[in-house]
Protein backbone atom coordinates (compact mmCIF):
# COMPACT_ATOMS: atom_id res chain seq x y z
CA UNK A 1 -26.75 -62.49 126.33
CA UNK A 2 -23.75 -65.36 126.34
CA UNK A 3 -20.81 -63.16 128.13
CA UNK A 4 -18.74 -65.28 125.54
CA UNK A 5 -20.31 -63.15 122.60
CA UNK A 6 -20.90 -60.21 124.57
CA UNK A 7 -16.34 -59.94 124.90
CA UNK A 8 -16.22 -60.54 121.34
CA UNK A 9 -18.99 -57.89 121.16
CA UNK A 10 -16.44 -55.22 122.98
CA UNK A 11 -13.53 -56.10 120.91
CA UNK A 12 -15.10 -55.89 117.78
CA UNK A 13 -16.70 -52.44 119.06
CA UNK A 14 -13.23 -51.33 119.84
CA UNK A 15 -11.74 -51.98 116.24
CA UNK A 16 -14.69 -50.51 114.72
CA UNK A 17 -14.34 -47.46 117.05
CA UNK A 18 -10.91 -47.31 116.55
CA UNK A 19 -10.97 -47.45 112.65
CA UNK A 20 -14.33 -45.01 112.51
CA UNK A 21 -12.74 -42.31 115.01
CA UNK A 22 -9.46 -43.09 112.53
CA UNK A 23 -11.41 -42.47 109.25
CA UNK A 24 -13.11 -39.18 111.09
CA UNK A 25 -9.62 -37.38 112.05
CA UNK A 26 -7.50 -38.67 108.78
CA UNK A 27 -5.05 -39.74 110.82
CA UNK A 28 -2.38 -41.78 109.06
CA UNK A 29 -2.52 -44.61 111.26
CA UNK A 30 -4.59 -47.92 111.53
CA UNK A 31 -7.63 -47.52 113.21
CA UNK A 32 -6.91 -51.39 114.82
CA UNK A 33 -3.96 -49.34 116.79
CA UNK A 34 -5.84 -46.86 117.54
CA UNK A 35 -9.16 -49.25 118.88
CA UNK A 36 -6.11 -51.75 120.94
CA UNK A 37 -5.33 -48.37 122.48
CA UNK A 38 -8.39 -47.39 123.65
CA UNK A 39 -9.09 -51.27 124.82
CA UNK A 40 -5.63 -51.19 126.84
CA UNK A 41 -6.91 -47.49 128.62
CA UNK A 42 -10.04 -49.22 129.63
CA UNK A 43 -8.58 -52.19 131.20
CA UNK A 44 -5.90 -50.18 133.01
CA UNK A 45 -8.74 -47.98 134.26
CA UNK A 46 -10.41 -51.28 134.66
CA UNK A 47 -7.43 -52.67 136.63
CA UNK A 48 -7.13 -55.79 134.81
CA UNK A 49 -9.30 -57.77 132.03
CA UNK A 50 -12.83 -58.95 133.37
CA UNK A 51 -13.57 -62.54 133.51
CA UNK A 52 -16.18 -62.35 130.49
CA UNK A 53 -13.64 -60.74 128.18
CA UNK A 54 -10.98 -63.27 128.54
CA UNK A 55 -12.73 -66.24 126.73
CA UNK A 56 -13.13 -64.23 123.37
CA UNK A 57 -9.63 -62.72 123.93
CA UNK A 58 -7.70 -66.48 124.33
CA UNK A 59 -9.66 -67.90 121.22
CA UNK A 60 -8.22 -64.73 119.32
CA UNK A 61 -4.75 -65.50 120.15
CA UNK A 62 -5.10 -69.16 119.95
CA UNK A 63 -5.08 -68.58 116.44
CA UNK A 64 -3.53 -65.10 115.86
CA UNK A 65 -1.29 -67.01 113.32
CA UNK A 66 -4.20 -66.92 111.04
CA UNK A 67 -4.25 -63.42 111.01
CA UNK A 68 -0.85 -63.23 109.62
CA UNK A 69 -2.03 -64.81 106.38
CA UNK A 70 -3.06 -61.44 104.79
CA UNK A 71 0.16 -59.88 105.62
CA UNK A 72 2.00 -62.69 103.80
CA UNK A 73 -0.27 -61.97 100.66
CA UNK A 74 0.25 -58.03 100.89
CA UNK A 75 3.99 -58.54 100.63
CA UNK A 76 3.57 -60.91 97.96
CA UNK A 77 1.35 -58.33 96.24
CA UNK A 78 4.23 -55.71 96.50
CA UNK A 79 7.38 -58.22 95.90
CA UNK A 80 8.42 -55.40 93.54
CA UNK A 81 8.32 -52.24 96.27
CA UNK A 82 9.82 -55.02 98.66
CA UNK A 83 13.14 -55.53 96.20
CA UNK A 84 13.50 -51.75 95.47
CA UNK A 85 13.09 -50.71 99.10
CA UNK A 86 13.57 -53.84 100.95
CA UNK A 87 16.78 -52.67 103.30
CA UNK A 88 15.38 -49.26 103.74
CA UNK A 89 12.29 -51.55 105.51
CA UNK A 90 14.35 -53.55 107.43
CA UNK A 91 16.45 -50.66 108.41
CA UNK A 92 13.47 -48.80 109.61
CA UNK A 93 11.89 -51.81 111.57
CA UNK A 94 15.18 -52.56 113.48
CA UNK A 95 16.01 -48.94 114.32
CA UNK A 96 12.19 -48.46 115.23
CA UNK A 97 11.89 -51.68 117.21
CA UNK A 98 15.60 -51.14 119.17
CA UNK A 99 13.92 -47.61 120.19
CA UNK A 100 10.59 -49.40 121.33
CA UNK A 101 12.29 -51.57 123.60
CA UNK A 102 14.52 -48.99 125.19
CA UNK A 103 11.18 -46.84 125.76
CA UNK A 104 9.50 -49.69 127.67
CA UNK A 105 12.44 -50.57 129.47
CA UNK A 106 12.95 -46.31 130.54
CA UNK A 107 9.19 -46.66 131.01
CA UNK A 108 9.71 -49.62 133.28
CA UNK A 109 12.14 -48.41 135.31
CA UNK A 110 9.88 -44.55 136.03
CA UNK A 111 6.95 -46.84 137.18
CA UNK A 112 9.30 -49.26 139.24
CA UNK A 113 10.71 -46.31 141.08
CA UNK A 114 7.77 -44.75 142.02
CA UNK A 115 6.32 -48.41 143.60
């Protein structure tokens, strides 16, 4: 088998693991987080990304733009929630973001001290 199509093999079997085991638990989360998660504990078990999965991963970024077209057509699908509730959002996504980047930077600092 191509290793080329054998990386996109494993990330697509991620995702689809990720959504299935997502589905199975009714957990309120998408089951793309929950499939990147798994990927990420396998490549830190892993120590790294192996050479065959990096072809398939750089063509996915090379045009990860693409993948923000269907987010631009759900908010245009939901223009009205978006004008109702629109600050509440942004409120959220600032507060929520602020507190993500003060946990990587506390989580930064644990692993440097212990290097």
């Amino acid at each position: 088998m191509d290793l080329f199509l054998l990386g996109l093999f494993v990330l697509i079997a991620f995702w689809l693991g990720g959504t299935v085991l997502v589905d199975w638990l009714g957990w309120p989360i998408p089951g793309s987080v929950v499939g990147l998660l798994g990927l990420w504990l396998v490549l830190v078990i892993n120590r790294g990304v192996p050479q065959w999965l990096k072809p398939p991963a750089n063509l996915l970024i090379r045009y990860l733009t693409l993948l923000f077209v269907p987010a631009g057509v759900g908010l245009i699908n939901h223009w009205d929630r978006l004008m109702t509730s629109g600050l509440a959002m942004v409120a959220i996504i600032a507060v929520s973001t602020l507190l993500a980047a003060v946990a990587m930077v506390g989580i930064f600092k644990i692993t440097q001290r212990g290097s």
